[in-house]
PDB file of N, CA and C in Angstrom:
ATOM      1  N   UNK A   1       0.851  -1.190   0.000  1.00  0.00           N
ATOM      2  CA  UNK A   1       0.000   0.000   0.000  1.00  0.00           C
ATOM      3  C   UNK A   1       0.887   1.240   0.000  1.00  0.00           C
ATOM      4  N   UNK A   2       0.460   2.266  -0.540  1.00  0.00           N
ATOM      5  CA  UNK A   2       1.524   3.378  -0.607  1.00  0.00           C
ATOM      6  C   UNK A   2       0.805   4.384   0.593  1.00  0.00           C
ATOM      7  N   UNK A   3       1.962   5.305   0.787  1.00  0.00           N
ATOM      8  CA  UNK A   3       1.779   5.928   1.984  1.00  0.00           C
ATOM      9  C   UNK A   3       1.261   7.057   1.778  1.00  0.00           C
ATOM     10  N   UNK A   4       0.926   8.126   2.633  1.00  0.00           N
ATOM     11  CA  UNK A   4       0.878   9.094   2.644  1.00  0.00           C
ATOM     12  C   UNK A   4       1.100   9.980   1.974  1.00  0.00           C
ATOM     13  N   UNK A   5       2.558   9.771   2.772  1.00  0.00           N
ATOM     14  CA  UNK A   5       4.129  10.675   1.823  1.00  0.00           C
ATOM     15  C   UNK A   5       4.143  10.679   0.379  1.00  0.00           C
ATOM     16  N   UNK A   6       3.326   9.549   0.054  1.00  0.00           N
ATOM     17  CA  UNK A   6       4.413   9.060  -1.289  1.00  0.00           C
ATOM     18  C   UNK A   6       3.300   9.415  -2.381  1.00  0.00           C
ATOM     19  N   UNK A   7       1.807   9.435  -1.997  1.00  0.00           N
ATOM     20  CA  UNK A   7       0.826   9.753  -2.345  1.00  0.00           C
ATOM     21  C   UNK A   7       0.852  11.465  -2.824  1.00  0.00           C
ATOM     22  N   UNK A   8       1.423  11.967  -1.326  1.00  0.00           N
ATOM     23  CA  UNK A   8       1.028  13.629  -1.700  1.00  0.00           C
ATOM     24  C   UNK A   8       2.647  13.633  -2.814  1.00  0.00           C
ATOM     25  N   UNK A   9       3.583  13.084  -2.585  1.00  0.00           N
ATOM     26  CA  UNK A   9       4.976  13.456  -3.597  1.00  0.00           C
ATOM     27  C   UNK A   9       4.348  13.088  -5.037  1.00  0.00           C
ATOM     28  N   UNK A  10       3.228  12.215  -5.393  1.00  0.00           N
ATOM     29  CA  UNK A  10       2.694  11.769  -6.643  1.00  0.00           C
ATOM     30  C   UNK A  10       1.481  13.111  -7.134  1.00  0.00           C
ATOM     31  N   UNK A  11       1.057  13.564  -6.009  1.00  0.00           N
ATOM     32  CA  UNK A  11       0.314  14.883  -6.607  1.00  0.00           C
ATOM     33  C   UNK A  11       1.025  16.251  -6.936  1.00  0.00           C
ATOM     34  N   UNK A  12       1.883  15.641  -6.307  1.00  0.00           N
ATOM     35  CA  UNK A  12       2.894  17.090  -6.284  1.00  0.00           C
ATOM     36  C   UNK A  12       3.349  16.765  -7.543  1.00  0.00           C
ATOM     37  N   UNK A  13       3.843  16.181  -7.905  1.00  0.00           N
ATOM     38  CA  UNK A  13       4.194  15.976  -9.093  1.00  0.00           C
ATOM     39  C   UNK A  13       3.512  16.540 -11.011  1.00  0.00           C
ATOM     40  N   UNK A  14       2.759  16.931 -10.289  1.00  0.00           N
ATOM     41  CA  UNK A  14       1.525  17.355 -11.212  1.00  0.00           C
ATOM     42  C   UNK A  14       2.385  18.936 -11.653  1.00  0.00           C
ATOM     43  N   UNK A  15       3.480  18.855 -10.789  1.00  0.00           N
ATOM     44  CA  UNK A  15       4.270  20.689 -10.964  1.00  0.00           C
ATOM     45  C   UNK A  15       3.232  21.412 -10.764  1.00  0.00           C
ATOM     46  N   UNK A  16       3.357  22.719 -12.344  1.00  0.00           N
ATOM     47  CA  UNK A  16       2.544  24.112 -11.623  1.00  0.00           C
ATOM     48  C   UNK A  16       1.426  23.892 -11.189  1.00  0.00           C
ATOM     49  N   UNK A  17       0.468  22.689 -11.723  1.00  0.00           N
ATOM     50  CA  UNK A  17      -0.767  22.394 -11.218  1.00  0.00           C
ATOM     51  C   UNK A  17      -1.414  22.873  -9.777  1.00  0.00           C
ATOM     52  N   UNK A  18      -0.112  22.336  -9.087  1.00  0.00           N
ATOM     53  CA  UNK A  18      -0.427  22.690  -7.426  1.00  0.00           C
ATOM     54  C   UNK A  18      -0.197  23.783  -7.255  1.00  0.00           C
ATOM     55  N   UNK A  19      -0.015  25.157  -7.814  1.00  0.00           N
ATOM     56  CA  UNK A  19      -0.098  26.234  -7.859  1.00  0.00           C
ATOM     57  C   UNK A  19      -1.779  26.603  -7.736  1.00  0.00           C
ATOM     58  N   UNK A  20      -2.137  25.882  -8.704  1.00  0.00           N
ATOM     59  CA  UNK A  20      -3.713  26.360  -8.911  1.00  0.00           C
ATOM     60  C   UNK A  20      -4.649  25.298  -8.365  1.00  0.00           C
ATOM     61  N   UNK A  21      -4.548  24.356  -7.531  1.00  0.00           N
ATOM     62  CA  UNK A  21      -4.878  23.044  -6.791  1.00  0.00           C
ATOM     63  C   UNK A  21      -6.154  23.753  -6.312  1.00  0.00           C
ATOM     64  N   UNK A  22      -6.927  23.629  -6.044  1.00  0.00           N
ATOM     65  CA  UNK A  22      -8.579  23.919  -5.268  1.00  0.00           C
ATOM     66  C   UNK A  22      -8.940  22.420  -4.443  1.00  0.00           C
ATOM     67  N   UNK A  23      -9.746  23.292  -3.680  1.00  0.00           N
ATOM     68  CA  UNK A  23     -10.132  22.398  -3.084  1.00  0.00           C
ATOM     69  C   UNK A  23     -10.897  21.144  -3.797  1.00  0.00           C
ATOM     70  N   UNK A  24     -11.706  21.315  -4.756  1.00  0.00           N
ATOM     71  CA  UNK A  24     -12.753  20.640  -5.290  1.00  0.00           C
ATOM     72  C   UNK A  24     -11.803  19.066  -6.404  1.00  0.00           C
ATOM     73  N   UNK A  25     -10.587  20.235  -6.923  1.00  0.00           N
ATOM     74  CA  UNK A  25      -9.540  19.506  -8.339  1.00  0.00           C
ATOM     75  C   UNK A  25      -8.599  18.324  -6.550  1.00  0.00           C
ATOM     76  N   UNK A  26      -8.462  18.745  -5.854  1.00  0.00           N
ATOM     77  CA  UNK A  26      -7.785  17.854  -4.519  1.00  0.00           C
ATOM     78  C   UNK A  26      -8.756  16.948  -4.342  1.00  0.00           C
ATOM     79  N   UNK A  27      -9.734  16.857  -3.677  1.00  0.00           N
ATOM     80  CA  UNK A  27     -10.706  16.382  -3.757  1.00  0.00           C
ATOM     81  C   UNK A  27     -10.940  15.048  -4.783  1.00  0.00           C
ATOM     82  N   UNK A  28     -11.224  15.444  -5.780  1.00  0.00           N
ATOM     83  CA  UNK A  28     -11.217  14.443  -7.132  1.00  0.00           C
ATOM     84  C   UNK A  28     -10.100  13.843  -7.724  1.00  0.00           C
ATOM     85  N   UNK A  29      -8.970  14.244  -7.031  1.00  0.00           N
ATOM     86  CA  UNK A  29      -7.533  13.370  -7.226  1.00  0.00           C
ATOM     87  C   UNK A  29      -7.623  12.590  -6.221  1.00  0.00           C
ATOM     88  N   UNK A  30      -8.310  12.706  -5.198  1.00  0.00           N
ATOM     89  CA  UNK A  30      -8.153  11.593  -3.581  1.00  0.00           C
ATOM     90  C   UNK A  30      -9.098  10.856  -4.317  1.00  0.00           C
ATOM     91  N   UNK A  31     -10.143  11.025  -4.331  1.00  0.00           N
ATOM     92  CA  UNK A  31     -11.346  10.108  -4.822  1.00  0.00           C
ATOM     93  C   UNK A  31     -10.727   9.514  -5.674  1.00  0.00           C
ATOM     94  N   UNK A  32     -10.679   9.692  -6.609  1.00  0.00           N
ATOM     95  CA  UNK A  32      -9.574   8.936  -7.813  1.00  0.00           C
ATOM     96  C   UNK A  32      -8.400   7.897  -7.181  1.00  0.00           C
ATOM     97  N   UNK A  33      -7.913   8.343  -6.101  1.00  0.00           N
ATOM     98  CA  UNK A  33      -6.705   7.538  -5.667  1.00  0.00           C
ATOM     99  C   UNK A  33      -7.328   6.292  -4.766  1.00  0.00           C
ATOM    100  N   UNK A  34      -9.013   6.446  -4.423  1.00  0.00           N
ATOM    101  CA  UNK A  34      -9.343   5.758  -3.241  1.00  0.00           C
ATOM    102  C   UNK A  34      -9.591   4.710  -4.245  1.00  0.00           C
ATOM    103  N   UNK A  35     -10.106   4.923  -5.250  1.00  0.00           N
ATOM    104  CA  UNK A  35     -11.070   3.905  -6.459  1.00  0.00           C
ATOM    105  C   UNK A  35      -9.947   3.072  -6.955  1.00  0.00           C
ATOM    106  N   UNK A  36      -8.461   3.918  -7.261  1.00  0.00           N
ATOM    107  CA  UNK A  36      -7.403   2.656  -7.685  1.00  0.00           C
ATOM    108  C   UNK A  36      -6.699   1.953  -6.782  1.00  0.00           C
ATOM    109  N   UNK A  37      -7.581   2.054  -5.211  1.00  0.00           N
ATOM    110  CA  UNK A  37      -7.074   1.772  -3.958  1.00  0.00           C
ATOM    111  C   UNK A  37      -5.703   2.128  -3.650  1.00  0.00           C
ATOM    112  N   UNK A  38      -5.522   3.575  -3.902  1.00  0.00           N
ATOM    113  CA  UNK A  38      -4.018   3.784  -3.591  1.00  0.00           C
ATOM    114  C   UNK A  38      -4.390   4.618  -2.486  1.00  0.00           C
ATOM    115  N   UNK A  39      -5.122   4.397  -1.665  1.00  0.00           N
ATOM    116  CA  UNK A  39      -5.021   5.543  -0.888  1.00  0.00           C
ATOM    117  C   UNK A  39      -6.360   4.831  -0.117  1.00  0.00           C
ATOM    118  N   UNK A  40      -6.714   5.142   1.326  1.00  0.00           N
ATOM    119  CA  UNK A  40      -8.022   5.078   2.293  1.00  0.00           C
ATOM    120  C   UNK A  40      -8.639   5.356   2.000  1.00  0.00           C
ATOM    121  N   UNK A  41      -9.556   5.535   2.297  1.00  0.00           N
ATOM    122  CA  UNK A  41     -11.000   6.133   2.322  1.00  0.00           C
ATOM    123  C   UNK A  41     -10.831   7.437   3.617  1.00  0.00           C
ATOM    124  N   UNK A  42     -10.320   6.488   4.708  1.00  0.00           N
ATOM    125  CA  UNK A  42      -9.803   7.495   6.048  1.00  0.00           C
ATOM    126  C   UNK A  42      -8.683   8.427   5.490  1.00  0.00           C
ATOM    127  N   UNK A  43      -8.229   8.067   4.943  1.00  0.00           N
ATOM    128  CA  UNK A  43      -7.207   8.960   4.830  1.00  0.00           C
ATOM    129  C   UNK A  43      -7.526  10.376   3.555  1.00  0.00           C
ATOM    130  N   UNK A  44      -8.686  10.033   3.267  1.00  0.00           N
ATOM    131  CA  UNK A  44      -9.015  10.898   1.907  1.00  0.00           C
ATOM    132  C   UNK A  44      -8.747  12.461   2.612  1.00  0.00           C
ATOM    133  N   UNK A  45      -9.705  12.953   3.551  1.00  0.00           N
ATOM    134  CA  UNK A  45      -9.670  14.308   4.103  1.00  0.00           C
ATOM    135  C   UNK A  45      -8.047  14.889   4.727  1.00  0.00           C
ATOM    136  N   UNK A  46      -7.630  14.326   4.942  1.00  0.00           N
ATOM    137  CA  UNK A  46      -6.214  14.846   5.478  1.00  0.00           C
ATOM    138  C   UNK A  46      -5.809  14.621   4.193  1.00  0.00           C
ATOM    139  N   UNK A  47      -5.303  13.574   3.195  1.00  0.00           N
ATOM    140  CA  UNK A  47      -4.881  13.707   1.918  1.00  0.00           C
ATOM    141  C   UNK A  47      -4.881  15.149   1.188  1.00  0.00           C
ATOM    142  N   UNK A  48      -6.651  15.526   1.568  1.00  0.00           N
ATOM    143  CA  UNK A  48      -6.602  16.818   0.741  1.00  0.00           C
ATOM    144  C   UNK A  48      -6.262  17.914   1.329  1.00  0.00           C
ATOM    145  N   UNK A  49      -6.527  18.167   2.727  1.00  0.00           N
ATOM    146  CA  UNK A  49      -5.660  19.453   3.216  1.00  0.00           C
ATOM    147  C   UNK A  49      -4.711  19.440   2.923  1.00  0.00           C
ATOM    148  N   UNK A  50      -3.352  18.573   3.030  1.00  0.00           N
ATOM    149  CA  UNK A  50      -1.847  18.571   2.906  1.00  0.00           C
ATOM    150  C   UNK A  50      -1.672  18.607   1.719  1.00  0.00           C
ATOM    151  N   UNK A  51      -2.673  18.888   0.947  1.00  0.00           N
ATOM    152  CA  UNK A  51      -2.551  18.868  -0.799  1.00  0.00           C
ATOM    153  C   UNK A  51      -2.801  20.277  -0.944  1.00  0.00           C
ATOM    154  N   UNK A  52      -4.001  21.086  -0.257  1.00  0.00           N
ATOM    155  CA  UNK A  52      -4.276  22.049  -0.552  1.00  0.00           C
ATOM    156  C   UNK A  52      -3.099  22.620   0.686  1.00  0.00           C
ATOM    157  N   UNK A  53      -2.450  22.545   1.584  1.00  0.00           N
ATOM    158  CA  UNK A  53      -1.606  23.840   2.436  1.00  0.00           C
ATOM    159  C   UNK A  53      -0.073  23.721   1.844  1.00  0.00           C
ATOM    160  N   UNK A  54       0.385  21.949   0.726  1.00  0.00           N
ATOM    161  CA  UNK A  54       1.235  22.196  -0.105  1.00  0.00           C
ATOM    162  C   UNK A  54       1.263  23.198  -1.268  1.00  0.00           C
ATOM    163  N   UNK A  55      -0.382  23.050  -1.784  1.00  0.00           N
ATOM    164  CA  UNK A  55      -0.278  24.131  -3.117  1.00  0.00           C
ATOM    165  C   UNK A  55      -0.008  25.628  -2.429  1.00  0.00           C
ATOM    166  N   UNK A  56      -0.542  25.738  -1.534  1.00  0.00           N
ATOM    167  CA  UNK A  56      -0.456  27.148  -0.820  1.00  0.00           C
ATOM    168  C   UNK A  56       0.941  27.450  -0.529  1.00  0.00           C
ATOM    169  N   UNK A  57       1.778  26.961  -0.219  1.00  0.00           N
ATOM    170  CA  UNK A  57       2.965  26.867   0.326  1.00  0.00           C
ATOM    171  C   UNK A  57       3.766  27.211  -0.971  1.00  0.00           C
ATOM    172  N   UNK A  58       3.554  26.736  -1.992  1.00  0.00           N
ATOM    173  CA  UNK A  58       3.844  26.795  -3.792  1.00  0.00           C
ATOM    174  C   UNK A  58       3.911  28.152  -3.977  1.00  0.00           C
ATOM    175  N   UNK A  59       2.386  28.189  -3.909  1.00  0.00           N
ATOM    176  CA  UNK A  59       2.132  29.775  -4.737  1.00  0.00           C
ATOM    177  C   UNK A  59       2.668  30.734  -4.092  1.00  0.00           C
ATOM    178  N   UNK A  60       2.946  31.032  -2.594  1.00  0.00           N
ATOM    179  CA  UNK A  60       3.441  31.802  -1.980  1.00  0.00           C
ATOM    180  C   UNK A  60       4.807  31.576  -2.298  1.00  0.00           C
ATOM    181  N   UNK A  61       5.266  30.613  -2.165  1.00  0.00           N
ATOM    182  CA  UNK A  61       6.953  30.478  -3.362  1.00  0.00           C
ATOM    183  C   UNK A  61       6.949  31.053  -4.210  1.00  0.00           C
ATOM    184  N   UNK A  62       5.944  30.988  -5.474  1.00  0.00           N
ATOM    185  CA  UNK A  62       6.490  31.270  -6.517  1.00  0.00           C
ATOM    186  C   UNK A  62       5.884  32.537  -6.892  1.00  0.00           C
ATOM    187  N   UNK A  63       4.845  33.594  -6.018  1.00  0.00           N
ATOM    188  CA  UNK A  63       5.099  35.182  -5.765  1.00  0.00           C
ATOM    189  C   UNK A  63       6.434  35.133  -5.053  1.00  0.00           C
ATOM    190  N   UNK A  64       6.606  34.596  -4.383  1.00  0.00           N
ATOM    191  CA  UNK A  64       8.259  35.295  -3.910  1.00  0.00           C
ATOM    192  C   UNK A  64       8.865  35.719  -4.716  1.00  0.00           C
ATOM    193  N   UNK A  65       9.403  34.573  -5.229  1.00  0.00           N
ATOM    194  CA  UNK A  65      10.433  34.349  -6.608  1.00  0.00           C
ATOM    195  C   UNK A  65       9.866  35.479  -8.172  1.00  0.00           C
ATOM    196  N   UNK A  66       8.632  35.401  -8.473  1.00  0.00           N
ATOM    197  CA  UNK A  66       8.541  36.749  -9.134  1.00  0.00           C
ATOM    198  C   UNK A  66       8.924  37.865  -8.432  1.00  0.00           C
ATOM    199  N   UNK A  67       8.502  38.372  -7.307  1.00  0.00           N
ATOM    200  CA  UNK A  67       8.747  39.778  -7.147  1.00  0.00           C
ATOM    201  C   UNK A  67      10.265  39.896  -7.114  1.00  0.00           C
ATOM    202  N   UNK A  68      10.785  38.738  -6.516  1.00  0.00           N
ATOM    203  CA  UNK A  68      12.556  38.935  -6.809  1.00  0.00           C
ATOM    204  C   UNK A  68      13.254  38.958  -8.302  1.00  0.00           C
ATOM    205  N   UNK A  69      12.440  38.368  -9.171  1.00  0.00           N
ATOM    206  CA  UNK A  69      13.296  38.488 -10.403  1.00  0.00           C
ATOM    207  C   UNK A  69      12.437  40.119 -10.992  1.00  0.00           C
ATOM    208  N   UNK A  70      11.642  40.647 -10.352  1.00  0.00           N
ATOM    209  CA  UNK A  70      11.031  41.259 -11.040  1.00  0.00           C
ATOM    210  C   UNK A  70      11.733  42.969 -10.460  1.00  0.00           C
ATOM    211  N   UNK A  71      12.395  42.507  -9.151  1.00  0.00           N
ATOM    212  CA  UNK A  71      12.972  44.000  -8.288  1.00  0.00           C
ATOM    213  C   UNK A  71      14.157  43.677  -8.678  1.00  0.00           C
ATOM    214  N   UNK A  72      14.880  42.482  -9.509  1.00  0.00           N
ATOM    215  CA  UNK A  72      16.065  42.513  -9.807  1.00  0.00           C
ATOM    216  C   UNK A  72      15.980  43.200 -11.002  1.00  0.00           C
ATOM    217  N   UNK A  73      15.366  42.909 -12.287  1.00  0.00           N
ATOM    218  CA  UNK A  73      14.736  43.356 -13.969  1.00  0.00           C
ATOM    219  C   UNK A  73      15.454  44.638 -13.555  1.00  0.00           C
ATOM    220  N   UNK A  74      14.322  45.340 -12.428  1.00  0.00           N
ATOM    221  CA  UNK A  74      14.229  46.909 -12.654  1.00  0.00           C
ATOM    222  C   UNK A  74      15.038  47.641 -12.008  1.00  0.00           C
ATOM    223  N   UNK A  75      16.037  46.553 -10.726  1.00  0.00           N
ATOM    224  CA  UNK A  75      16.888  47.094 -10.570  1.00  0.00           C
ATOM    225  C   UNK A  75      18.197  46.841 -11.587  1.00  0.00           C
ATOM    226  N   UNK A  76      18.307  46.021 -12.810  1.00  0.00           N
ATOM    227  CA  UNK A  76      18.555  46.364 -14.083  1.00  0.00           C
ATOM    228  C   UNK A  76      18.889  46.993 -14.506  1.00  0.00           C
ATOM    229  N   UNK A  77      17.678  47.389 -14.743  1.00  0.00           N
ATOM    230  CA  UNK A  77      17.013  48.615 -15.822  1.00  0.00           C
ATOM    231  C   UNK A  77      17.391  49.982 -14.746  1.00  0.00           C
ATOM    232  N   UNK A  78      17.380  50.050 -13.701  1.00  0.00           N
ATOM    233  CA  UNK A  78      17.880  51.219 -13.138  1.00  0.00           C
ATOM    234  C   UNK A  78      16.540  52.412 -13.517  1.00  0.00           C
ATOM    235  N   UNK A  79      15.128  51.202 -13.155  1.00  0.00           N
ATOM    236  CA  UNK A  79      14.226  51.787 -12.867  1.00  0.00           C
ATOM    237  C   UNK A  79      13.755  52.690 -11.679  1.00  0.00           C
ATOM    238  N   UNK A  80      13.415  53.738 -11.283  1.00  0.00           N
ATOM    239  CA  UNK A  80      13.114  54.614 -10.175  1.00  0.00           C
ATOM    240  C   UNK A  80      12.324  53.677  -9.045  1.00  0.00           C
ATOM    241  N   UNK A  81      12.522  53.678  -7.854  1.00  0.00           N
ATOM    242  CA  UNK A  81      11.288  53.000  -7.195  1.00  0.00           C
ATOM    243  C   UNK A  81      10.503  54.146  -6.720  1.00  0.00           C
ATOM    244  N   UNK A  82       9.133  53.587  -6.253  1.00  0.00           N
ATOM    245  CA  UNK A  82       8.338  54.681  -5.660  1.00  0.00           C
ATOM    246  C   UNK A  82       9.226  55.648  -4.870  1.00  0.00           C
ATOM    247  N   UNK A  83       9.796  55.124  -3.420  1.00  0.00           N
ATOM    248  CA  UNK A  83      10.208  55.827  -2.876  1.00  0.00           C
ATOM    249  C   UNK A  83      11.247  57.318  -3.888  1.00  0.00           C
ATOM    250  N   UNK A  84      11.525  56.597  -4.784  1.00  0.00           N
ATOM    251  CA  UNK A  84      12.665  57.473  -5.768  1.00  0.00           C
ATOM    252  C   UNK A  84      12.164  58.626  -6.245  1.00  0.00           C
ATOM    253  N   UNK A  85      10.902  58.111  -7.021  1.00  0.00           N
ATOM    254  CA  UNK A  85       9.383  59.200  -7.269  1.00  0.00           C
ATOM    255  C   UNK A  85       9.468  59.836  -6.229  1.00  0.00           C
ATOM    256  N   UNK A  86       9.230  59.768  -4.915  1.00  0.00           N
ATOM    257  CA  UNK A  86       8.062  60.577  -3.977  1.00  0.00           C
ATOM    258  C   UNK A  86       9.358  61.484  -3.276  1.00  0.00           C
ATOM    259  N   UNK A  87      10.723  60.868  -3.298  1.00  0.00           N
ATOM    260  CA  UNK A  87      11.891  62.175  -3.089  1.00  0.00           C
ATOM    261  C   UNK A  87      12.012  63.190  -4.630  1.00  0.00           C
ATOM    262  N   UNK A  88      11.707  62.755  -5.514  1.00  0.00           N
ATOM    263  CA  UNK A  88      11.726  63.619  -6.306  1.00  0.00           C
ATOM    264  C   UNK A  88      10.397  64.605  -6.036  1.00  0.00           C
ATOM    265  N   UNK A  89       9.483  64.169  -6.080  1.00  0.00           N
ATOM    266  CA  UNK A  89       8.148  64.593  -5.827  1.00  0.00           C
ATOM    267  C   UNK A  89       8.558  66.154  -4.748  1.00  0.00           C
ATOM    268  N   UNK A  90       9.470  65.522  -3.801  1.00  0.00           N
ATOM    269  CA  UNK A  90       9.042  66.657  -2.454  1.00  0.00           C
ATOM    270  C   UNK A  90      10.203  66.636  -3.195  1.00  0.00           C
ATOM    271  N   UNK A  91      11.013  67.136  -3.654  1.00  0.00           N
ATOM    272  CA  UNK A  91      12.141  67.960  -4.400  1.00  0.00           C
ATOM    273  C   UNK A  91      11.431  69.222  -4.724  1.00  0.00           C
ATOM    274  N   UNK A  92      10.866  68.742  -6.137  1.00  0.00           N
ATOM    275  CA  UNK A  92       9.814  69.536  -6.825  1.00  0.00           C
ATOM    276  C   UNK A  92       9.072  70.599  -5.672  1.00  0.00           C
ATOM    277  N   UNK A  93       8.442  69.960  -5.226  1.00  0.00           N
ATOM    278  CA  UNK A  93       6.882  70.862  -4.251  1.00  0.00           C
ATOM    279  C   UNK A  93       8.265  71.988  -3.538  1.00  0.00           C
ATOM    280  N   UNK A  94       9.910  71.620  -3.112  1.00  0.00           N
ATOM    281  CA  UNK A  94      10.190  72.584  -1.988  1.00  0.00           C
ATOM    282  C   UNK A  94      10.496  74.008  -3.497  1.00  0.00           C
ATOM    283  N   UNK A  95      11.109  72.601  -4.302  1.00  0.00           N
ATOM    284  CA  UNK A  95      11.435  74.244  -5.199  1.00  0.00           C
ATOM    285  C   UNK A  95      10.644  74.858  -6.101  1.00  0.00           C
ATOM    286  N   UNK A  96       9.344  74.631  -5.990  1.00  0.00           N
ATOM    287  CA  UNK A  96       7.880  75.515  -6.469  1.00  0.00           C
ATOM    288  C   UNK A  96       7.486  76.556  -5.974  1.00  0.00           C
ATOM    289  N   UNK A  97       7.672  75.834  -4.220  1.00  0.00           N
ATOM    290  CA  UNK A  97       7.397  76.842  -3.517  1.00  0.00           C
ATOM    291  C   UNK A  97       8.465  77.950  -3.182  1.00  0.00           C
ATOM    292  N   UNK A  98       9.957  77.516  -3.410  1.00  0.00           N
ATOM    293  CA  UNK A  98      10.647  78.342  -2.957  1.00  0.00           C
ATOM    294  C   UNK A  98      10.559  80.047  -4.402  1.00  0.00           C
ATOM    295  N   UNK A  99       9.591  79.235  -5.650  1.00  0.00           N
ATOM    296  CA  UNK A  99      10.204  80.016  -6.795  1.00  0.00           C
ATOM    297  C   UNK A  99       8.996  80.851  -6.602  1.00  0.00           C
ATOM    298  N   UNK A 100       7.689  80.130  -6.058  1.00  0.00           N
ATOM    299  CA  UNK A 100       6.628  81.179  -5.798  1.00  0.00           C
ATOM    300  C   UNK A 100       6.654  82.088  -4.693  1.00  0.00           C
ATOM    301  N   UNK A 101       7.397  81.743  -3.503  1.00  0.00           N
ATOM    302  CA  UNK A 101       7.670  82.884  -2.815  1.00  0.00           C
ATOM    303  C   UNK A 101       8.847  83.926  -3.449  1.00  0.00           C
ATOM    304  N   UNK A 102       9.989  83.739  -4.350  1.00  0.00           N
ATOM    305  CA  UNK A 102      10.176  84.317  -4.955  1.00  0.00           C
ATOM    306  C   UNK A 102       9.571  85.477  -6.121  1.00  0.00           C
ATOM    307  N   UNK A 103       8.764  84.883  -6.579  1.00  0.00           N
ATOM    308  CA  UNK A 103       7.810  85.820  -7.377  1.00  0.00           C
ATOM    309  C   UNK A 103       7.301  86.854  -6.708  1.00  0.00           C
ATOM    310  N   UNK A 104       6.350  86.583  -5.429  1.00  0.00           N
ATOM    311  CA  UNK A 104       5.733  87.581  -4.552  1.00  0.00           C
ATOM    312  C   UNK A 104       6.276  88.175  -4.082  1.00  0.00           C
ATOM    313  N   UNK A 105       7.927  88.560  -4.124  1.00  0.00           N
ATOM    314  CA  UNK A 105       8.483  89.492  -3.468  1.00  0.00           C
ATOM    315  C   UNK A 105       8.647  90.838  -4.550  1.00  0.00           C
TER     316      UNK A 105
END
């Protein structure tokens, strides 16, 4: 009989899939696994949480990993970050104001 372990390493296997895993697509892979008797019947509901808090565990990986290749790109590109904007920003506003109190004199 196969285990647990070896069960969720066979769904996992499915790659990006478990990115987008739902409850309902987990679900119908256990059922599926109970019918080719690879898996309990008892064991179906825990099967699918540890299926669904692996995919979760995924996707939060693999936003990580974008926003890092994505703050690397633009730190690259020697793109501005917000913060870069909003010191320029109050750059601007001191020397607007310094040119409009200039005027009124």
């Amino acid at each position: 009989m196969t285990t647990i372990r070896e069960l969720l390493e066979q769904g996992m296997l499915l790659g990006l899939g478990a990115v987008s895993l739902t409850r309902e697509t987990a679900q119908n892979l256990v059922d599926e696994m109970v019918k080719r008797g690879q898996a309990q019947r008892e064991e179906a509901s825990d099967i699918v949480e540890q299926l669904l808090k692996r995919g979760e565990r995924e996707r939060n990986a693999l936003r990580k990993l974008i926003r890092e290749e994505v703050h690397e790109v633009l730190k690259e590109l020697q793109m501005p970050t917000h913060a870069d904007l909003k010191a320029i920003e109050k750059k601007l506003d001191t020397i607007l104001h310094k040119l409009e109190a200039g005027s009124q004199e």
